[in-house]
N, C-alpha and C. Protein backbone atom coordinates (compact mmCIF):
# COMPACT_ATOMS: atom_id res chain seq x y z
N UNK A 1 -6.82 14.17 -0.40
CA UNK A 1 -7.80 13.42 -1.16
C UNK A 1 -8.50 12.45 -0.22
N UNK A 2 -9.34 12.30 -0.42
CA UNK A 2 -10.66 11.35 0.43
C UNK A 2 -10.90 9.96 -0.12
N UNK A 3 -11.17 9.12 0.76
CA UNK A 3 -10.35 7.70 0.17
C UNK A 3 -11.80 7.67 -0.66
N UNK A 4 -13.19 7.77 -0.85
CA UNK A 4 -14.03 8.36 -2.05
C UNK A 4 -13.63 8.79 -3.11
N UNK A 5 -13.06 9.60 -3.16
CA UNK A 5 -12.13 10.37 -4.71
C UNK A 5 -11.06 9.20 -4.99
N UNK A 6 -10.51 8.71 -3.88
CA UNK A 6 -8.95 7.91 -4.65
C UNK A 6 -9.89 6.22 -4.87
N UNK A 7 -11.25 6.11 -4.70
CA UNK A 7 -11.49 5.08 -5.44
C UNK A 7 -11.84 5.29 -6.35
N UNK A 8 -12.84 6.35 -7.03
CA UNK A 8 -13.56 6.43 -7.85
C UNK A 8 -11.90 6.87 -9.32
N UNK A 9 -11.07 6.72 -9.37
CA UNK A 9 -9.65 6.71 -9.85
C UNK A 9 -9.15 5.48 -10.56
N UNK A 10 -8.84 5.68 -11.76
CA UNK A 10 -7.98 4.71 -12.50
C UNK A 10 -6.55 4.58 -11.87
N UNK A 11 -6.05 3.52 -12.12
CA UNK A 11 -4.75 3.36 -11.67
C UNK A 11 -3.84 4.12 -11.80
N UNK A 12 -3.56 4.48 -13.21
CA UNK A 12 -2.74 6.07 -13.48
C UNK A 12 -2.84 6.78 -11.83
N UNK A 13 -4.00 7.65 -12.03
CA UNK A 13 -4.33 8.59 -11.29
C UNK A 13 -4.26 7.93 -9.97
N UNK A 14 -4.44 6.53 -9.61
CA UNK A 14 -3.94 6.56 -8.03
C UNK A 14 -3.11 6.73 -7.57
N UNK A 15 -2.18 6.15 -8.79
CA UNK A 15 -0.81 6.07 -8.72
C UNK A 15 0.19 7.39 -8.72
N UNK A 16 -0.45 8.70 -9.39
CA UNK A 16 -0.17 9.65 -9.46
C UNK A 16 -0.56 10.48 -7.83
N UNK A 17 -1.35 10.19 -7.31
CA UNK A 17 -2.27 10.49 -5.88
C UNK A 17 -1.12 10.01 -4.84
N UNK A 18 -0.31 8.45 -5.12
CA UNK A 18 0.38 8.15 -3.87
C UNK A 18 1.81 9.11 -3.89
N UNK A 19 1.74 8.98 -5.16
CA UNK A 19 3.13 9.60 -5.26
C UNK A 19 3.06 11.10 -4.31
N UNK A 20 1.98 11.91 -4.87
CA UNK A 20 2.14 13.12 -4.63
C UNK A 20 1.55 13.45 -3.00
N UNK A 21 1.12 12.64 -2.24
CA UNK A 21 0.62 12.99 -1.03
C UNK A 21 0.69 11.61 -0.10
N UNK A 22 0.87 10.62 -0.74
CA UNK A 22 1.39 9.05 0.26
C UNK A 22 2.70 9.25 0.93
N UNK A 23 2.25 8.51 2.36
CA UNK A 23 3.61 8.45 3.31
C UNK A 23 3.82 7.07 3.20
N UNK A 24 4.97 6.40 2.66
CA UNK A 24 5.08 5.44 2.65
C UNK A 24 5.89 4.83 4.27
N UNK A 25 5.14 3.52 4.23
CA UNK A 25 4.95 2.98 5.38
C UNK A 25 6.05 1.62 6.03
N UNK A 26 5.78 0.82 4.90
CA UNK A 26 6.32 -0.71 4.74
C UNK A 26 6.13 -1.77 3.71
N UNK A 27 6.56 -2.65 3.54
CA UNK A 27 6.31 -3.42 2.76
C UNK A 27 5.93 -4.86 3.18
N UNK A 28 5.38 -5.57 2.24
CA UNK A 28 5.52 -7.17 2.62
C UNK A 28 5.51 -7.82 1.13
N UNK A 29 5.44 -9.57 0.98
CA UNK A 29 5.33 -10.25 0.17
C UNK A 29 4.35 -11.03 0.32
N UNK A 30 3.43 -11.59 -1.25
CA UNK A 30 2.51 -11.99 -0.68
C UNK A 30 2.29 -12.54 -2.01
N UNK A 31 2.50 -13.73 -2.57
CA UNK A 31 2.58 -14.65 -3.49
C UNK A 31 3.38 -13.96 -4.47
N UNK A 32 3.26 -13.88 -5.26
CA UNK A 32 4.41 -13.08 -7.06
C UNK A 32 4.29 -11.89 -6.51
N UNK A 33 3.90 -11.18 -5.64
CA UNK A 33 4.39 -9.44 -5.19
C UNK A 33 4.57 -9.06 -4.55
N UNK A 34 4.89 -7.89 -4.39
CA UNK A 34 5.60 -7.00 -3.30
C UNK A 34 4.61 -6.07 -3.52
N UNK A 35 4.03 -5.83 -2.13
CA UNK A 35 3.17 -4.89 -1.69
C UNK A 35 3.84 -3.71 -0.42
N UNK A 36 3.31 -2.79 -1.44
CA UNK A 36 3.85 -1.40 -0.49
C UNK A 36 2.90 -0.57 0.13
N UNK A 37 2.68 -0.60 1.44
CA UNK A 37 1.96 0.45 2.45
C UNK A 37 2.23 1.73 2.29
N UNK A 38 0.61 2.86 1.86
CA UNK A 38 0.99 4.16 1.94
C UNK A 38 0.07 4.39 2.95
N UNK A 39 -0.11 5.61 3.59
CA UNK A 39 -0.96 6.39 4.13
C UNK A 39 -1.06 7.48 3.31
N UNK A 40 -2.27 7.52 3.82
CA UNK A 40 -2.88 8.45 2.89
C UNK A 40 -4.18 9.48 4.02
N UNK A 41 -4.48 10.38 3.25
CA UNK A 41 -5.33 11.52 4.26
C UNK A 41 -6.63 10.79 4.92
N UNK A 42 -6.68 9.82 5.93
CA UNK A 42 -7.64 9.13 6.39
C UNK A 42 -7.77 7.60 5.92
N UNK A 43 -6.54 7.30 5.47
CA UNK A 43 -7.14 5.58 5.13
C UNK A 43 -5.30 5.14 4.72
N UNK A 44 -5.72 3.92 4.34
CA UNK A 44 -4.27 3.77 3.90
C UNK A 44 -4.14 2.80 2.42
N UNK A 45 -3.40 2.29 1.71
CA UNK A 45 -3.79 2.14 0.07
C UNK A 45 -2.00 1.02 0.06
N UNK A 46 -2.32 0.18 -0.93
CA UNK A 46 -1.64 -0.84 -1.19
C UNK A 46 -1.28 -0.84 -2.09
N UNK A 47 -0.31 -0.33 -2.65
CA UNK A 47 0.54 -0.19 -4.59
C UNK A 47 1.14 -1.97 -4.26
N UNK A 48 0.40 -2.84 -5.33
CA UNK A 48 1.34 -3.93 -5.70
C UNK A 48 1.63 -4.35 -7.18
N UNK A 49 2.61 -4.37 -6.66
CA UNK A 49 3.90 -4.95 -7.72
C UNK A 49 4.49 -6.07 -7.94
N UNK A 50 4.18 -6.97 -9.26
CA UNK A 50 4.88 -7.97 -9.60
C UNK A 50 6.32 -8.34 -9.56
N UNK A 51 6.66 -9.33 -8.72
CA UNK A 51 7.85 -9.84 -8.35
C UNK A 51 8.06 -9.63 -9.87
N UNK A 52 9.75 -9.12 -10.14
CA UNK A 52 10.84 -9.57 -11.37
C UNK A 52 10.00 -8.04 -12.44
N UNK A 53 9.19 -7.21 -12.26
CA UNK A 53 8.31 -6.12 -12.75
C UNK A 53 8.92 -5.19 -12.50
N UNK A 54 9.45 -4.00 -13.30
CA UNK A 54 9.22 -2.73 -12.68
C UNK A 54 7.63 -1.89 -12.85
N UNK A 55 6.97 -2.20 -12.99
CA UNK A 55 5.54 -1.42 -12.25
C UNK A 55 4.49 -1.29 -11.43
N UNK A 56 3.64 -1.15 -11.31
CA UNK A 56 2.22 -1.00 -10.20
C UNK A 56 1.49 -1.99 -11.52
N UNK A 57 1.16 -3.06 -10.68
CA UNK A 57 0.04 -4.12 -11.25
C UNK A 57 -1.33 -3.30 -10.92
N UNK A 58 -1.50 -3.19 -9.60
CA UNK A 58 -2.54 -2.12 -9.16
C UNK A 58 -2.86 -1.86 -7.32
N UNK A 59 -3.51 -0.86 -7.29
CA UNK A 59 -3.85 -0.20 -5.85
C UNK A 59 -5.08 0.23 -5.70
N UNK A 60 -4.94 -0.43 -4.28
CA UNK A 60 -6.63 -0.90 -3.62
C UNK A 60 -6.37 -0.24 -2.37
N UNK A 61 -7.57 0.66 -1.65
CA UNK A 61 -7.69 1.01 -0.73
C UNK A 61 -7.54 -0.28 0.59
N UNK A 62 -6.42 0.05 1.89
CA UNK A 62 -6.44 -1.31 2.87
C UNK A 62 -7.42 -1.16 3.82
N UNK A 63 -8.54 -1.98 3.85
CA UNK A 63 -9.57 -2.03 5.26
C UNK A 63 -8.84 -2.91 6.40
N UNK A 64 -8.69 -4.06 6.02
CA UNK A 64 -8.68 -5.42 6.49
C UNK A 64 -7.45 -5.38 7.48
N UNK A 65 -7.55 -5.01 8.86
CA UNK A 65 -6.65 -4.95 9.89
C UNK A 65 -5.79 -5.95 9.58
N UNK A 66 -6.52 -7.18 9.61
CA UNK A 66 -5.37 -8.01 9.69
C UNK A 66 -4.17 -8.20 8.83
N UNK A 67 -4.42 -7.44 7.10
CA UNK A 67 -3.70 -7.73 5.93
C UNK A 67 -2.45 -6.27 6.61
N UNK A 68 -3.17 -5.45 7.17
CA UNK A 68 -2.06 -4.29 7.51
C UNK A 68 -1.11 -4.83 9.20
N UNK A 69 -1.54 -5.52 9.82
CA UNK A 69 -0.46 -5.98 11.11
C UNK A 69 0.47 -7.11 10.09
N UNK A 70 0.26 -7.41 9.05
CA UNK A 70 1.60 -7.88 8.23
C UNK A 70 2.45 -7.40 7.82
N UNK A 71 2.10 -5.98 8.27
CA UNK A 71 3.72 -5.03 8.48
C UNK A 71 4.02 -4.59 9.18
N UNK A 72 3.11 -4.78 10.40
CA UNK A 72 4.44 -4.70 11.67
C UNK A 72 5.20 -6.36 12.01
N UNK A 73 6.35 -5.64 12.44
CA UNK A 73 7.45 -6.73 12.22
C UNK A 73 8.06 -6.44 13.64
N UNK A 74 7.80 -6.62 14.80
CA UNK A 74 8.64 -6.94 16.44
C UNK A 74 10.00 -7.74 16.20
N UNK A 75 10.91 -6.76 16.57
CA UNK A 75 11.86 -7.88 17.73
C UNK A 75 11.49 -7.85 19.12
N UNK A 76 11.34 -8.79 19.77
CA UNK A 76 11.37 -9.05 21.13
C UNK A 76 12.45 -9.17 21.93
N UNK A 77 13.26 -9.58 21.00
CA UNK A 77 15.12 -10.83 21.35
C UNK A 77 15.52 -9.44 22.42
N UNK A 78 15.91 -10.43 23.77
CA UNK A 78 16.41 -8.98 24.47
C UNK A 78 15.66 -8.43 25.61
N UNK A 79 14.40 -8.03 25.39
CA UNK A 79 13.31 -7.62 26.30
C UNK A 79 13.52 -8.42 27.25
């Protein structure tokens, strides 16, 4: 799917989209949620979820470099 098709998508259906073809990546926290990194066929997409929730509040295609190097996580200790 083409990150075009997975916007033009209700949440259901994105949500149905990560499941069936997302590589999940990582996670972080980021006020009341937990946000989960997928990749996806040319882009990558953000399922978040309300802290103390079991569901998808909602998912937004990720541009913003900087919101995605908040999941890489280095140890250095050692080097």
């Amino acid at each position: 799917m083409q990150e075009a098709d997975f916007i033009r998508l209700d949440r259901q259906r994105r949500l149905d989209a990560v499941r069936a073809e997302g590589e999940y990546l990582g996670s972080r926290a980021h006020g009341g949620h937990r946000v989960h990194l997928y990749r996806m066929d040319g882009f990558f997409c953000e399922l978040w979820m309300r802290l103390g929730w079991n569901q998808v509040e909602w998912i937004e295609v990720a541009r913003n470099t900087e919101v995605l190097s908040d999941y890489v996580k280095l140890d250095l200790d050692g080097l």
